[in-house]
N, C-alpha and C. Protein backbone atom coordinates (compact mmCIF):
# COMPACT_ATOMS: atom_id res chain seq x y z
N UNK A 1 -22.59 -21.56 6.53
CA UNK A 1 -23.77 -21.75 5.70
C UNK A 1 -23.71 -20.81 4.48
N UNK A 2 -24.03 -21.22 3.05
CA UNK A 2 -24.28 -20.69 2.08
C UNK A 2 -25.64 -19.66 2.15
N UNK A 3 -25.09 -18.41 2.28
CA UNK A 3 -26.56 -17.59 1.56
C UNK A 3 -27.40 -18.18 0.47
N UNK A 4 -28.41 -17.64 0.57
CA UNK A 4 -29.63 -18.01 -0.15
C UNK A 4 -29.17 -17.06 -1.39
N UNK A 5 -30.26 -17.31 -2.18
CA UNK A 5 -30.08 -16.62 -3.83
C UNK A 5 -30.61 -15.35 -3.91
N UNK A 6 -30.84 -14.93 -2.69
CA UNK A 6 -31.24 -13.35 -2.74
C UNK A 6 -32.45 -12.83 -3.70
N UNK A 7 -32.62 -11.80 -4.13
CA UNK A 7 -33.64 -11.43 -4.71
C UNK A 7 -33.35 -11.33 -6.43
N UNK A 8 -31.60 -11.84 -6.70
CA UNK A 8 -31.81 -11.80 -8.64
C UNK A 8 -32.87 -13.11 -8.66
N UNK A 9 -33.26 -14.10 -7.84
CA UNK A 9 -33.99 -15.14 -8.89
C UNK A 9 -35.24 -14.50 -9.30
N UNK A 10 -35.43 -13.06 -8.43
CA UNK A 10 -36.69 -12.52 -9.03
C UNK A 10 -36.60 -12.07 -10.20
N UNK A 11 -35.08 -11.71 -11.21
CA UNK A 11 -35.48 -11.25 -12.43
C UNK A 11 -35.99 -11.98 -13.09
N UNK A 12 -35.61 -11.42 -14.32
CA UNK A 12 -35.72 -12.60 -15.64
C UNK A 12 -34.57 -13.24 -16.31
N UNK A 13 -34.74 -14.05 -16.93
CA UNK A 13 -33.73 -14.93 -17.31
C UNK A 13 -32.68 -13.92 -17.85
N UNK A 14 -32.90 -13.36 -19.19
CA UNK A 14 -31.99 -12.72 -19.49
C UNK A 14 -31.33 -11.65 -18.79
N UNK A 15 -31.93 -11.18 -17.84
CA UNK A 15 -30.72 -9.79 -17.06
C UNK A 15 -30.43 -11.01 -15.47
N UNK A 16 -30.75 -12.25 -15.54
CA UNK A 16 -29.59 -12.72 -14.85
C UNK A 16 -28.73 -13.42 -15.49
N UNK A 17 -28.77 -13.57 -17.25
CA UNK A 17 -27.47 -14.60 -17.55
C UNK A 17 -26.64 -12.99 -17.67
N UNK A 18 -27.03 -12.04 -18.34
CA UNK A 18 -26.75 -10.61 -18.29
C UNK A 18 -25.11 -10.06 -17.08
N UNK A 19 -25.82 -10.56 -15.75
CA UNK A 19 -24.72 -10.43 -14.94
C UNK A 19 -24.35 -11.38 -14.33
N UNK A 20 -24.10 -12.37 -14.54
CA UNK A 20 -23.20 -13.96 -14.40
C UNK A 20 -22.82 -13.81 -12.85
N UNK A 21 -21.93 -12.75 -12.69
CA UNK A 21 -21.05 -12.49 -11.45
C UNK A 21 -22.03 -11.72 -10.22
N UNK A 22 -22.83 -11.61 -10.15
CA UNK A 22 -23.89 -11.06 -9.34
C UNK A 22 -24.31 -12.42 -8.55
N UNK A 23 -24.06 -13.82 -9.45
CA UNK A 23 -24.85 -15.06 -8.66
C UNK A 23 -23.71 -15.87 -8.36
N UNK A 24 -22.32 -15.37 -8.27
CA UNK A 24 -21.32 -15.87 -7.25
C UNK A 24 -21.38 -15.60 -6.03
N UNK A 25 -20.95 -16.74 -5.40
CA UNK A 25 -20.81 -16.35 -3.41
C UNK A 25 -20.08 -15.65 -3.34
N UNK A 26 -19.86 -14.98 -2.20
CA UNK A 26 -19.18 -13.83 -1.76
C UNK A 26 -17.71 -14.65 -1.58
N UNK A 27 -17.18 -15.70 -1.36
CA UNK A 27 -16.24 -15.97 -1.07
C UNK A 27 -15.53 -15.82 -2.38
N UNK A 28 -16.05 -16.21 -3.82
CA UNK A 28 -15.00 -16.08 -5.10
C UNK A 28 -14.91 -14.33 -5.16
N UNK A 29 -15.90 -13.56 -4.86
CA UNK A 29 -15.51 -12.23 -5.69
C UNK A 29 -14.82 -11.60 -4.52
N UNK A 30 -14.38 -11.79 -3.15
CA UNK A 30 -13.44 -11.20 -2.44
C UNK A 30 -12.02 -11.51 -3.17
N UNK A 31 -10.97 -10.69 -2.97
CA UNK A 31 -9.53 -11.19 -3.34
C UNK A 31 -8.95 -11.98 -1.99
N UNK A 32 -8.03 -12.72 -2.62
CA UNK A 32 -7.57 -13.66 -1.13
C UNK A 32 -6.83 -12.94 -0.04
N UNK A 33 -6.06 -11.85 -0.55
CA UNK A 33 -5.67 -10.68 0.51
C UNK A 33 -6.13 -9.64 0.71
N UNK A 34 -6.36 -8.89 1.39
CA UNK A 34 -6.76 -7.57 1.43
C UNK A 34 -5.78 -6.37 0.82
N UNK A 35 -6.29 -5.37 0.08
CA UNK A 35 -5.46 -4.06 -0.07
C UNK A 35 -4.95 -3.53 1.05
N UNK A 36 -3.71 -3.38 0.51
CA UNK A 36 -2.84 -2.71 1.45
C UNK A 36 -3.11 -1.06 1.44
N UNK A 37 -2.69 -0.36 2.49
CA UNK A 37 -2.97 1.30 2.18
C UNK A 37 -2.48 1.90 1.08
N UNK A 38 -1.35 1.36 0.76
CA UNK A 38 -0.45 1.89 -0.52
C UNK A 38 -1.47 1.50 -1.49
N UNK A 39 -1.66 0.38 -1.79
CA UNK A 39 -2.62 -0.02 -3.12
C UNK A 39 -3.46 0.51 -2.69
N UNK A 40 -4.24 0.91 -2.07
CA UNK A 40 -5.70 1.59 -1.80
C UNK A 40 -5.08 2.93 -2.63
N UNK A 41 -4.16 3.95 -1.77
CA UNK A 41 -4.06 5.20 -2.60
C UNK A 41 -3.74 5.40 -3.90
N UNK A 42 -2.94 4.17 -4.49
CA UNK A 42 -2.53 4.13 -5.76
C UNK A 42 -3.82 4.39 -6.85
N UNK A 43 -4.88 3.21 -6.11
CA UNK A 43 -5.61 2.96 -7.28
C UNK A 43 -6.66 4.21 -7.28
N UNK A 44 -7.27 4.79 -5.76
CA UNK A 44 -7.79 5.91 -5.66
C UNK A 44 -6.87 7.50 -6.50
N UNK A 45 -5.86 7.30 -6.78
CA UNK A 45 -4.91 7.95 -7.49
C UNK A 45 -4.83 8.43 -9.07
N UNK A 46 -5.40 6.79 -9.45
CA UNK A 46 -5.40 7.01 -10.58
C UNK A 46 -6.80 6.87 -11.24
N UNK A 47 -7.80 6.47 -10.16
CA UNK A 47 -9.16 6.79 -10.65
C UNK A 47 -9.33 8.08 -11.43
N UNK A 48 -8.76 9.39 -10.02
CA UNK A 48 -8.92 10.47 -9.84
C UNK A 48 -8.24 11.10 -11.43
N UNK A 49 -7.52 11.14 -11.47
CA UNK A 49 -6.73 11.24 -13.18
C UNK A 49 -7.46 10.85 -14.21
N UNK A 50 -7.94 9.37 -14.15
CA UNK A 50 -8.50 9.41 -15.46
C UNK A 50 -9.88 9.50 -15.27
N UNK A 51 -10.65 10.08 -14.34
CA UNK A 51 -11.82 10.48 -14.17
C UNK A 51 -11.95 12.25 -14.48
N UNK A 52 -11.03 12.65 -13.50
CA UNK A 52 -10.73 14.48 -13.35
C UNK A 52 -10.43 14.66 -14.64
N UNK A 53 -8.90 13.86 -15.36
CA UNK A 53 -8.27 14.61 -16.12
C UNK A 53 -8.45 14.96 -17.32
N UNK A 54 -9.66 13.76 -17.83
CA UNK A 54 -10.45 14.38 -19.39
C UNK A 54 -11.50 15.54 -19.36
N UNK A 55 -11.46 15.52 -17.99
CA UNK A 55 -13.04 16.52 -17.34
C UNK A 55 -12.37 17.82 -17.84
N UNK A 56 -11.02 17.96 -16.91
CA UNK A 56 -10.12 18.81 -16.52
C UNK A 56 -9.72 19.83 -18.13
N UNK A 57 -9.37 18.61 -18.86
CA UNK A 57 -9.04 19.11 -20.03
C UNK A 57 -10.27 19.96 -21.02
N UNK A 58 -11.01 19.65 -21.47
CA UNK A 58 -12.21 20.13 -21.56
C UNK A 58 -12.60 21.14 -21.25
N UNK A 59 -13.03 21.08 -19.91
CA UNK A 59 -13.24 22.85 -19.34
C UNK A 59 -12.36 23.31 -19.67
N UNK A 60 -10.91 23.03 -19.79
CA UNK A 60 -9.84 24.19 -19.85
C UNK A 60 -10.12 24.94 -21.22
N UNK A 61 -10.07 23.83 -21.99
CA UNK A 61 -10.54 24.06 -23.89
C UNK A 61 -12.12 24.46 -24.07
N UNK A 62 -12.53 24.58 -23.41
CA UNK A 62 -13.94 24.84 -23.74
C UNK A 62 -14.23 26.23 -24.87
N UNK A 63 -13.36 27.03 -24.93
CA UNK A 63 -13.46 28.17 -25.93
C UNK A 63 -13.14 27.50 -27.26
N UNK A 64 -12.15 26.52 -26.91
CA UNK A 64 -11.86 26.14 -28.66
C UNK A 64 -12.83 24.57 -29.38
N UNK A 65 -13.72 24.31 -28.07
CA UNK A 65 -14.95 23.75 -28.80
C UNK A 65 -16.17 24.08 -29.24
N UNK A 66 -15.72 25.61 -28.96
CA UNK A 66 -17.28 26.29 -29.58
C UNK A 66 -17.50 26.19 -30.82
N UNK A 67 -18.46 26.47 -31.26
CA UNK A 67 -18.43 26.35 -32.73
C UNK A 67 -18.22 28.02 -33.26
């Protein structure tokens, strides 16, 4: 059985054309295989880098953005 439309039909028009992919079934936005452990750490890998590593940089420089 198809789920029901959940609670976006309570927005408004525009913040549901807004997120299109919020009113797909769960069956299109799964991938057809599952992540493997390797791809799990990879991508957790490189979150961490380009999340940490502009952070990272920054604090390090923080004396030479003072004014």
């Amino acid at each position: 059985p198809r789920p029901g439309p959940g609670p976006l039909h309570l927005l408004p028009a525009p913040l549901r054309s807004a997120f299109p992919f919020l009113l797909l079934p769960d069956s299109l936005l799964r991938p057809a295989t599952p992540a493997s452990p390797d791809e799990s750490m990879f991508v957790l890998a490189v979150m961490f880098v380009a999340i940490l590593g502009p952070s990272g940089w920054i604090l390090s420089n923080l004396d030479n953005y003072k004014g």
